[in-house]
Protein backbone atom coordinates (compact mmCIF):
# COMPACT_ATOMS: atom_id res chain seq x y z
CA UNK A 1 -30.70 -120.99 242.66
CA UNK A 2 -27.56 -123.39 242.97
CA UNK A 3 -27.66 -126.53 241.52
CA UNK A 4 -29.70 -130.21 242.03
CA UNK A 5 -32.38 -128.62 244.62
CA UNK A 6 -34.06 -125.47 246.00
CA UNK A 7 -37.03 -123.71 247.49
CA UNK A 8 -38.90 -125.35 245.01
CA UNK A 9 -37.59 -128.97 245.32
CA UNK A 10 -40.32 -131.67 247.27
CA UNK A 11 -38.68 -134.63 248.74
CA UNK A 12 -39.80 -137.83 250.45
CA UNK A 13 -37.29 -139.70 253.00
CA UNK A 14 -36.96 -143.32 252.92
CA UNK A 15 -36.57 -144.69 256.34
CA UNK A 16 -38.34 -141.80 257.62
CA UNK A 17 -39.54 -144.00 261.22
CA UNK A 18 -36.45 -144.79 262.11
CA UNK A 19 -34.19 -142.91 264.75
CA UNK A 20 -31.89 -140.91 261.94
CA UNK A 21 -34.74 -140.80 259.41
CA UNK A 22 -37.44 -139.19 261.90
CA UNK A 23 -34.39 -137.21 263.47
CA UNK A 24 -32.79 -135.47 260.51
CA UNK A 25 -36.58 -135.08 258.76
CA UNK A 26 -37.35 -132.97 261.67
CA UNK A 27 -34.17 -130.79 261.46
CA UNK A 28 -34.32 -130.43 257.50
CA UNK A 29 -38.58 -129.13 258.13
CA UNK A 30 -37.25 -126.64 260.43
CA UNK A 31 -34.60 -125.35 257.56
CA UNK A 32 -37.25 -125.14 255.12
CA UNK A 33 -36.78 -127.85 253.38
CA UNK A 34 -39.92 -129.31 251.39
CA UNK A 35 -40.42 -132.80 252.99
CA UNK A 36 -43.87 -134.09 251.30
CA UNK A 37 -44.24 -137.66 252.51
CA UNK A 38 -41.81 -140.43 253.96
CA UNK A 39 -42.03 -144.03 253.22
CA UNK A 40 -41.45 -147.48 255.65
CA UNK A 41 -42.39 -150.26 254.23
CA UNK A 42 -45.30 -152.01 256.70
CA UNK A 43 -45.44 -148.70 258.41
CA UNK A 44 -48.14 -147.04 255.87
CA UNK A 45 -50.47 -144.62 257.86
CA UNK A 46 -48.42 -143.25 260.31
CA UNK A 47 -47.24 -139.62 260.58
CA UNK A 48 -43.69 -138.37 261.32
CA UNK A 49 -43.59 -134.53 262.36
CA UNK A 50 -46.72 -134.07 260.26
CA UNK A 51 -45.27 -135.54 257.38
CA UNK A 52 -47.47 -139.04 256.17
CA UNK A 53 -46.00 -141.88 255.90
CA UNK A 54 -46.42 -144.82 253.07
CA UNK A 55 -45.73 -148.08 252.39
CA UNK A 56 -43.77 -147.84 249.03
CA UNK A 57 -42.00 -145.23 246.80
CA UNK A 58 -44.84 -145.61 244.08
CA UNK A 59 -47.54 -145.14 246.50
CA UNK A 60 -45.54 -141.18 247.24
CA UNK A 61 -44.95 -140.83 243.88
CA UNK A 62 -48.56 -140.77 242.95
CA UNK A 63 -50.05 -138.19 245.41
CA UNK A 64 -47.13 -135.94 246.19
CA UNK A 65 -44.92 -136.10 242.88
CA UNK A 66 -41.43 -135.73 244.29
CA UNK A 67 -38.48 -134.17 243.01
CA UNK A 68 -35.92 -135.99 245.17
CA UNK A 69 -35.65 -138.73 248.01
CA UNK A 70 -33.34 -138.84 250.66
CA UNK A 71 -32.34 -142.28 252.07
CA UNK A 72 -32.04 -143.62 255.48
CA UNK A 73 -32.03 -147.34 255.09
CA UNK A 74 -29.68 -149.57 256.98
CA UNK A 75 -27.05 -150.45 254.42
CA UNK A 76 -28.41 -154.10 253.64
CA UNK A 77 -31.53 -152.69 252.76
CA UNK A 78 -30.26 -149.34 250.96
CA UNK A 79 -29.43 -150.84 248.03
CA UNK A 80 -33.16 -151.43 247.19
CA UNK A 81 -34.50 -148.45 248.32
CA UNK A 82 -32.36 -146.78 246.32
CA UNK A 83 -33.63 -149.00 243.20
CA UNK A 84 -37.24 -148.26 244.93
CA UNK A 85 -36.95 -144.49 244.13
CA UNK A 86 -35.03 -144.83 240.70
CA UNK A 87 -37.50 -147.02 239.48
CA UNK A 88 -40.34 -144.50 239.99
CA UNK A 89 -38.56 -141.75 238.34
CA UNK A 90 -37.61 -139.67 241.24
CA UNK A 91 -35.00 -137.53 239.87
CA UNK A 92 -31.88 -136.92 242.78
CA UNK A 93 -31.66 -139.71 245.27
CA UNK A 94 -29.46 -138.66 248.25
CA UNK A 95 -28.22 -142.14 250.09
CA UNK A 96 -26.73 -140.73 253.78
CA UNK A 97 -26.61 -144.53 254.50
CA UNK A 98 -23.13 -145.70 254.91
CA UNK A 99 -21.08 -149.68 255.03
CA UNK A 100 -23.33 -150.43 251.85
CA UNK A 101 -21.27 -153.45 250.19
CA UNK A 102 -19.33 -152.38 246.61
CA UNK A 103 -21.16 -154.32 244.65
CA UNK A 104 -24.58 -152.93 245.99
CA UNK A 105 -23.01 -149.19 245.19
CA UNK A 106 -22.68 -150.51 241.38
CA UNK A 107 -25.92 -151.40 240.60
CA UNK A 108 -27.31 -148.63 241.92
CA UNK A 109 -24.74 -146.06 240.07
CA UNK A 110 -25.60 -148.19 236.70
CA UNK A 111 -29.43 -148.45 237.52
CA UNK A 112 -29.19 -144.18 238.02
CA UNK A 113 -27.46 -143.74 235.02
CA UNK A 114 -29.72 -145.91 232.32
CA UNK A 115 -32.43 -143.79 233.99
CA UNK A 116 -31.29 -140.48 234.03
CA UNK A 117 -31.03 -140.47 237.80
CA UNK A 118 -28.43 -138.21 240.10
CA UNK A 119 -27.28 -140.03 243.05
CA UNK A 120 -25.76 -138.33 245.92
CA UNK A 121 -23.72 -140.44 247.81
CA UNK A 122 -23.74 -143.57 249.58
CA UNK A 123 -21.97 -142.35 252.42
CA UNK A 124 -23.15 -138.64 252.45
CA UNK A 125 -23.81 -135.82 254.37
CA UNK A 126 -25.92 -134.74 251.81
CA UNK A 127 -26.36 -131.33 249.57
CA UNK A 128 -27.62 -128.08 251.23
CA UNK A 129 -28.55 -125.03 249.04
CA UNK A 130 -28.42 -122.44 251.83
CA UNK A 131 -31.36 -120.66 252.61
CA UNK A 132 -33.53 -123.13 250.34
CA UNK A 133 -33.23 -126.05 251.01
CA UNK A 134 -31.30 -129.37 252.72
CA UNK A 135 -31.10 -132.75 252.17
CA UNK A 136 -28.80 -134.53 254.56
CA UNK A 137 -27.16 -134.25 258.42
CA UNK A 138 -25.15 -131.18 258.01
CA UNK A 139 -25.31 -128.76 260.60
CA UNK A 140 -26.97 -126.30 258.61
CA UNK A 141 -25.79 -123.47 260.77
CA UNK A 142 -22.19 -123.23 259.17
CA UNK A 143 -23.71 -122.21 256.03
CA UNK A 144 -24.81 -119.14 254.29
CA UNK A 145 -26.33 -118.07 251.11
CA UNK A 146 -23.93 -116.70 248.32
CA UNK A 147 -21.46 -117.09 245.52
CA UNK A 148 -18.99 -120.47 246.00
CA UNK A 149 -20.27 -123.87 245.05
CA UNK A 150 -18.56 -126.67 247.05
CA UNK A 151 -17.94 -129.99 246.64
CA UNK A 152 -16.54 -132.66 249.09
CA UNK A 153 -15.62 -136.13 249.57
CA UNK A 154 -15.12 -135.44 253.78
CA UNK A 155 -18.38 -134.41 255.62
CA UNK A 156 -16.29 -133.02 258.48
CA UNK A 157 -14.51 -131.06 256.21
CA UNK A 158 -17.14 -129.38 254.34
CA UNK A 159 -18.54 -128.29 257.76
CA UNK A 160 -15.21 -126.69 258.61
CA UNK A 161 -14.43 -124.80 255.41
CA UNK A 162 -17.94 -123.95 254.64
CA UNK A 163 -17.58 -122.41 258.52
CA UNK A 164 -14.25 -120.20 257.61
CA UNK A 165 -15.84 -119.33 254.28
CA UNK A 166 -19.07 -117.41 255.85
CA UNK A 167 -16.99 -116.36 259.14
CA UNK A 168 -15.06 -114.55 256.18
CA UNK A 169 -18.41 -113.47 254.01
CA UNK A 170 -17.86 -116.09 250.73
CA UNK A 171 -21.46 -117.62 251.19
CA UNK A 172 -21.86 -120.83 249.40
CA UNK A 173 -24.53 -121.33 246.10
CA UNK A 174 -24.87 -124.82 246.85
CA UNK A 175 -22.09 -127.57 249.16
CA UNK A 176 -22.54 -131.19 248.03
CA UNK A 177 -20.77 -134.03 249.50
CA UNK A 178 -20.19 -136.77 246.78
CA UNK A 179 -19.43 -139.14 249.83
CA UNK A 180 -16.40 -141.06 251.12
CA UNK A 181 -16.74 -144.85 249.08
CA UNK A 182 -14.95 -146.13 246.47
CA UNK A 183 -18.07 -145.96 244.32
CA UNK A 184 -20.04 -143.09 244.66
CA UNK A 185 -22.77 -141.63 242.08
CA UNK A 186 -22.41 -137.37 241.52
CA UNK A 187 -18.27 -136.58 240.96
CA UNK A 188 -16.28 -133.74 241.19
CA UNK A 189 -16.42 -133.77 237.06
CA UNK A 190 -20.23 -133.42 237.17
CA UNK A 191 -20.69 -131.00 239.83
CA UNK A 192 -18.23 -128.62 238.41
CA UNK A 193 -20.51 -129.00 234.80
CA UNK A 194 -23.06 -128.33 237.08
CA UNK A 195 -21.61 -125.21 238.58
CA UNK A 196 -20.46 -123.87 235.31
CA UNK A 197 -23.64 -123.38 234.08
CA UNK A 198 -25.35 -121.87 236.92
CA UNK A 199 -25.36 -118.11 237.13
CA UNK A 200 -25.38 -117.47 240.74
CA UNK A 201 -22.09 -119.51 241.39
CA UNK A 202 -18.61 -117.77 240.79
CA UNK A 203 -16.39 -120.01 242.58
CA UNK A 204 -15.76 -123.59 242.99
CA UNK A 205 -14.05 -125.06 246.11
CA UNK A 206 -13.16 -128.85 245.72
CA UNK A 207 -12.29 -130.96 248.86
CA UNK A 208 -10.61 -133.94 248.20
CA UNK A 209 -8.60 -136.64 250.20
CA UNK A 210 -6.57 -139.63 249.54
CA UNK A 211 -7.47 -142.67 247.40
CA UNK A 212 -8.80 -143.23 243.95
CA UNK A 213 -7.75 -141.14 241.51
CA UNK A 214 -11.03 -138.69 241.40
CA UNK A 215 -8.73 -135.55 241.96
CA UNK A 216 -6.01 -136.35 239.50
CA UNK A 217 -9.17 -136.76 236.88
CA UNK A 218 -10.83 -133.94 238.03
CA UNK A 219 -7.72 -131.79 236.82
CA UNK A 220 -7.02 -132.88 233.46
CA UNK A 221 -10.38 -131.99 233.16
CA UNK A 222 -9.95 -128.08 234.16
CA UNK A 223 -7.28 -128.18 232.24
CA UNK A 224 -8.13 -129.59 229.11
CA UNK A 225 -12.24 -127.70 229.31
CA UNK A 226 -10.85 -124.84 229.81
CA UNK A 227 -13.04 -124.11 232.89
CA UNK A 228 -14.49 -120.76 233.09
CA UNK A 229 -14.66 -120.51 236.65
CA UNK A 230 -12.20 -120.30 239.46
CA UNK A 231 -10.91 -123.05 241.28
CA UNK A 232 -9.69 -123.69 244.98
CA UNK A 233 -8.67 -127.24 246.10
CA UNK A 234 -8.03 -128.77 249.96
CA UNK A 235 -6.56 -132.24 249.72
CA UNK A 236 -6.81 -134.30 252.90
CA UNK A 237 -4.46 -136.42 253.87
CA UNK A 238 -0.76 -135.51 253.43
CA UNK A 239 0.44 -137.28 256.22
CA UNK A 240 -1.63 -140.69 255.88
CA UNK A 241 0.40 -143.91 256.02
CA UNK A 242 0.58 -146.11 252.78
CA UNK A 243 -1.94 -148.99 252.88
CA UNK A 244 -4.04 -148.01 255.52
CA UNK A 245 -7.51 -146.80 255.24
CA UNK A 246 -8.16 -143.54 256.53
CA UNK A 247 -12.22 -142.81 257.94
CA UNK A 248 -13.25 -143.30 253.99
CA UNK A 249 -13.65 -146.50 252.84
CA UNK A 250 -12.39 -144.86 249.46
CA UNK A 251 -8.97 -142.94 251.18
CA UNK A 252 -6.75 -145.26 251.14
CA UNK A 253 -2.93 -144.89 249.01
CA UNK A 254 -2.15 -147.89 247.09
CA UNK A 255 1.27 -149.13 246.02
CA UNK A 256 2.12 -145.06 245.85
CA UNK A 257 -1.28 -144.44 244.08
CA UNK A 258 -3.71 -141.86 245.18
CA UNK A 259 -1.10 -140.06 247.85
CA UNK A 260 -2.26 -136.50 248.40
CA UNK A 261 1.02 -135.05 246.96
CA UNK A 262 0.32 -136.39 243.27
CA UNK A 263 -3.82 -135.11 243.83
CA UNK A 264 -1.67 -131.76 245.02
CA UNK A 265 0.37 -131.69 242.11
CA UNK A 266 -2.30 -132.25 239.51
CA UNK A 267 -4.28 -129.61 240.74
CA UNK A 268 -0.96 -127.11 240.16
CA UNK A 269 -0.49 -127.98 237.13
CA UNK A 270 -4.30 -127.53 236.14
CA UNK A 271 -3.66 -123.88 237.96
CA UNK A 272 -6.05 -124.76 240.71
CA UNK A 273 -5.30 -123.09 243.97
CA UNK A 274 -4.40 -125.52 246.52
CA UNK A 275 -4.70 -124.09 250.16
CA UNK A 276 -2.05 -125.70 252.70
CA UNK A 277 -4.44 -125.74 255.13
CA UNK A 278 -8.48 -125.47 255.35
CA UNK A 279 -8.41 -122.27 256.95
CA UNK A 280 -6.81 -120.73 253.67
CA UNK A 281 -9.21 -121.67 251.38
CA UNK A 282 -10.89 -118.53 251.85
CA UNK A 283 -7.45 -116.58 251.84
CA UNK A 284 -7.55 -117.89 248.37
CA UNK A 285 -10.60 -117.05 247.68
CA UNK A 286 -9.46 -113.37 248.13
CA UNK A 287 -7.22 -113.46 245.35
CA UNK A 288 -10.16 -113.67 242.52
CA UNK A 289 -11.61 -111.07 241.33
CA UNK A 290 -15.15 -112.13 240.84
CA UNK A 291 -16.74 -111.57 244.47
């Protein structure tokens, strides 16, 4: 089953008229994915690749029932369409949108959490559980059904280890990418509670980068939970100069802080198998016993 969505999961898409909205809702129908309705405000009535369109959140809510919303809202608008779907109770909101201002990020993380709402994202290419379902812009290609959950903060990256992993037959349970800000809603933390509990998943892969300290957090956590499943880690970023932001608005290295090599060393002293390089996370892989 994986975790967050599946087969069974019915989603609406927020900014479903415009170019990335009608795009992408096209791409995740021909996956599989559940798409019920899609909502522009003032644009009520209209169809995008047979999927109706309304005016508000509420107005989906009450005929199709939704399990999730994915969001593609130009970032000065995202913040309230993210609010939008909160407020009417629709359980996982995926925001792909990215540039949405700090502060906007934390009232929509806070809003989520007094409600009981998972946020994917901003800044996302979204979560795919492979052969069920996909919310987001990943080329769903790359991925294949199986055992490894995987969570990212690099979009690119989760394409190209998600690639190696079912060139080399570890098929992924569910890939999430928690996105790229400095404020983001699902964490590496969350998603590995997540995993643990679900029975098709016997491997995690985490793919980090530099900035924050997420990784370093993530860790002490392995270690001090005990966690039941394995672990392999990819930290991007080794070479990144001090002070300057790299892609992410969240990888950046402060004043020494959040350099891969102390995200690196963490993870080794939480036991977590860190590949070199993403090509040997599946190489690592190998080495457990549970596939």
């Amino acid at each position: 089953m994986g975790i967050i969505i599946n087969k069974a999961t019915k989603a609406i898409v927020q900014g479903i008229t415009g170019t990335q909205g009608s795009y992408h809702t096209k791409l995740m129908l021909e996956y599989g994915t559940n798409i019920t309705a899609g909502v522009t405000p003032g644009k009520g009535g209209a169809v995008v690749a047979g999927v109706p369109v309304y005016d508000t959140v509420q107005e989906a809510v009450e005929i199709h029932a939704p399990d999730a919303s994915i969001i593609f809202v130009p970032a000065p608008f995202a913040k309230d369409a993210a609010l939008e779907a909160i407020e009417n109770r629709v359980r996982t909101v995926v925001v792909v949108t990215e540039h949405l201002p700090i502060k906007d990020s934390i009232k929509i993380m806070a809003y989520a959490k007094q409600n009981n709402v998972t946020v994917i994202g901003p800044n996302t290419p979204g979560i795919i559980t492979p052969g069920e379902c996909k919310l987001g812009i990943m080329p769903s290609n790359v991925f294949s059904k199986g055992s490894v959950g995987v969570v990212s903060r690099s979009g690119t990256l989760t394409y190209e280890i998600a690639s190696v992993l079912s060139q080399q037959g570890f098929g992924q349970s569910t890939c999430v990418g928690v996105g790229g800000d400095m404020v983001t809603g699902l964490n590496f933390i969350e998603a590995l509670e997540l995993f643990r509990c679900d029975l098709q998943t016997k491997a995690v892969v985490l793919i980090g980068e530099i900035g924050g300290n997420l990784e370093e957090l993530t860790a002490q956590y392995i270690a001090e939970s005990g966690y039941s499943k394995p672990v392999v880690a990819y930290v991007a970023g080794r070479f990144a100069p001090a002070e300057k932001r790299m892609g992410h608005a969240g990888a950046i290295v402060m004043g020494g802080q959040g350099s891969a090599q102390s995200k690196i060393e963490a993870f080794k002293r939480a036991g977590v198998l860190v590949a070199e390089k993403p090509s040997d996370v599946a190489k690592l892989l190998g080495k457990f016993g549970v596939f």
